[in-house]
Protein backbone atom coordinates (compact mmCIF):
# COMPACT_ATOMS: atom_id res chain seq x y z
CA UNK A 1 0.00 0.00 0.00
CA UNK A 2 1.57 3.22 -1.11
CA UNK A 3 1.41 6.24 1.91
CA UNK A 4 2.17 9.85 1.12
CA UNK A 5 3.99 11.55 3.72
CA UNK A 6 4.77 15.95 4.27
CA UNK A 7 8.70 15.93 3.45
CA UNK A 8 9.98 18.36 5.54
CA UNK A 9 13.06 19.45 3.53
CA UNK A 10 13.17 22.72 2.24
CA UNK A 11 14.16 21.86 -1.54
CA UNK A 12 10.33 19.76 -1.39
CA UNK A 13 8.34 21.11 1.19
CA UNK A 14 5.42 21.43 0.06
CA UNK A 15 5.35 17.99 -2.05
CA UNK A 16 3.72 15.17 -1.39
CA UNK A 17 6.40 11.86 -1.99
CA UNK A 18 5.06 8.46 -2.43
CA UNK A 19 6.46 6.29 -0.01
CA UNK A 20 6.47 2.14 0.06
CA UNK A 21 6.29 -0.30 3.02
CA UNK A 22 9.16 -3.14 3.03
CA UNK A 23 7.84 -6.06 1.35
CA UNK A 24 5.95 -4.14 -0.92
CA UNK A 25 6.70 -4.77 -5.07
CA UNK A 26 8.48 -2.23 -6.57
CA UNK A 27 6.54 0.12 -8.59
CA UNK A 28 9.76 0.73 -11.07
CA UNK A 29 12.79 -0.29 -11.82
CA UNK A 30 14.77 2.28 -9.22
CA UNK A 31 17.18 3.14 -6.20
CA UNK A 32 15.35 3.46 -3.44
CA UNK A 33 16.36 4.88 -0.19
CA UNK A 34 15.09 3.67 3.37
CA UNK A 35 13.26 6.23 5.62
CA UNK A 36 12.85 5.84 9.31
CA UNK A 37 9.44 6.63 10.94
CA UNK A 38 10.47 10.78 11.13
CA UNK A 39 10.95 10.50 7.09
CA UNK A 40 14.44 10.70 7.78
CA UNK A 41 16.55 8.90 5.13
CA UNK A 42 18.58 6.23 7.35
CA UNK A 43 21.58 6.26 4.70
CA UNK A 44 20.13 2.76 3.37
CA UNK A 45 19.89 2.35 -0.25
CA UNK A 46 18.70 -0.66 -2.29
CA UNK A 47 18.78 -0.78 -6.04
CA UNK A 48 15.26 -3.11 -7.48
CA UNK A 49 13.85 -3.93 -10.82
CA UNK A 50 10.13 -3.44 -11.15
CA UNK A 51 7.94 -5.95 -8.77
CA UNK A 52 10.95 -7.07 -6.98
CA UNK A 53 9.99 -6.77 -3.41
CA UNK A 54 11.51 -3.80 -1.45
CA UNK A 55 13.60 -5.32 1.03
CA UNK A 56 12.68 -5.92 4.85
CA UNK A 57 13.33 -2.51 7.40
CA UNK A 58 12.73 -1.50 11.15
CA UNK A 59 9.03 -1.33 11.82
CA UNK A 60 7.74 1.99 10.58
CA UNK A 61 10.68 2.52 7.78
CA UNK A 62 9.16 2.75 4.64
CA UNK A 63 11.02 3.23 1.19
CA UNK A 64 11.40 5.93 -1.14
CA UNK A 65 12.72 5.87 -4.91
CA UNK A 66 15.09 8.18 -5.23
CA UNK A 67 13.90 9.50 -8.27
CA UNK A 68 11.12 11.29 -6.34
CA UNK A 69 14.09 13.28 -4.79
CA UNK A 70 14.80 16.83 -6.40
CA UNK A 71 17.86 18.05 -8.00
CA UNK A 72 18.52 20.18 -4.61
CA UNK A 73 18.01 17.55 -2.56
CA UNK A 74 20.16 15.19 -4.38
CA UNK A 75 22.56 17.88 -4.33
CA UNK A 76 22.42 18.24 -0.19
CA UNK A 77 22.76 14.16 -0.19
CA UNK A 78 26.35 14.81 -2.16
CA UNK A 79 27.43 17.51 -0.10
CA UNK A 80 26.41 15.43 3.37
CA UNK A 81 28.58 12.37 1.79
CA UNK A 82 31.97 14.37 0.59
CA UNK A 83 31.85 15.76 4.42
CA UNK A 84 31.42 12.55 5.84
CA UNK A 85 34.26 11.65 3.34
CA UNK A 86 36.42 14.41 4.68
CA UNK A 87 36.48 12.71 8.28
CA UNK A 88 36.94 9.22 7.21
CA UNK A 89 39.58 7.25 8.78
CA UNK A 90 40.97 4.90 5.77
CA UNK A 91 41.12 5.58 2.23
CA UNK A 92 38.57 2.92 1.29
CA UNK A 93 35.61 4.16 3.30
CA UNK A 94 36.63 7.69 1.88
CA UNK A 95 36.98 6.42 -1.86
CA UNK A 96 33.58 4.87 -1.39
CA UNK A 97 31.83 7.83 0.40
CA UNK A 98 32.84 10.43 -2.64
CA UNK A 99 32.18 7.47 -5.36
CA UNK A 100 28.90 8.06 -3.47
CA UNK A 101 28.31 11.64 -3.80
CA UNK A 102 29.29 11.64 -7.06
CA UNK A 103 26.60 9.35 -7.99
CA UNK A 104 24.36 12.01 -6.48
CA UNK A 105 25.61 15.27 -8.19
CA UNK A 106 25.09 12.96 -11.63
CA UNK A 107 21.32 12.00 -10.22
CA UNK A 108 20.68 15.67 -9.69
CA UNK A 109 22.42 16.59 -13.34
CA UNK A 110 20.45 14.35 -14.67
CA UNK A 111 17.13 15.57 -13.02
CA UNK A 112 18.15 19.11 -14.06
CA UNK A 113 18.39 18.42 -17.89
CA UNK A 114 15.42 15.96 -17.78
CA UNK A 115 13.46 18.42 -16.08
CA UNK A 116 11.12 17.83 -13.16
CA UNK A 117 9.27 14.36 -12.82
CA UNK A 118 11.72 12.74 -14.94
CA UNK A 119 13.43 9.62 -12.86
């Protein structure tokens, strides 16, 4: 059963997100990121082809693709990752962290020349 849920980040306040319970079928091929029961995201992210089932979370997570995020908010995801990055210990965990937020910065590029609503 698909929820809705107020997202209180300023890039999407204002928006209404569709959100997924674990367990649930995919409704598209996507990334999805796990959301605790605030609408947090956890930091959690699962990659599923259409009607795969979104894997098993906390009670009260639900999932989120994240091509329901915005460009800005994709952007704020890179930013948090590359400063995380900055106070990593080995060189693995920090390769890995801005490998991460440069998959990001290309989601929100994307978004920006797609234009909204495009995944």
């Amino acid at each position: 059963m698909n929820q809705c849920r107020q997202v209180s980040s300023a890039a999407v306040r204002g928006m209404l997100l569709p959100e997924h319970r674990p367990g649930d079928p995919a409704p598209s091929s996507d990334a999805f990121e796990e959301l605790n029961v605030f609408g947090t995201p956890t930091g959690r992210v699962a990659v599923v082809t259409k009607g795969e089932k979104l894997p098993d979370s906390a009670r009260g997570f639900t999932w989120r693709s994240l091509g329901q995020c915005s460009s800005a908010e994709l952007r704020a995801r890179a930013a948090e990752y590359r400063h995380i990055a900055d106070t990593a210990k080995t060189a693995p965990v920090m390769d890995r962290l801005r490998n991460l937020a440069d998959r990001f910065d290309a989601l929100a590029d994307q978004r920006e020349r797609d234009g909204p609503g495009q995944p």
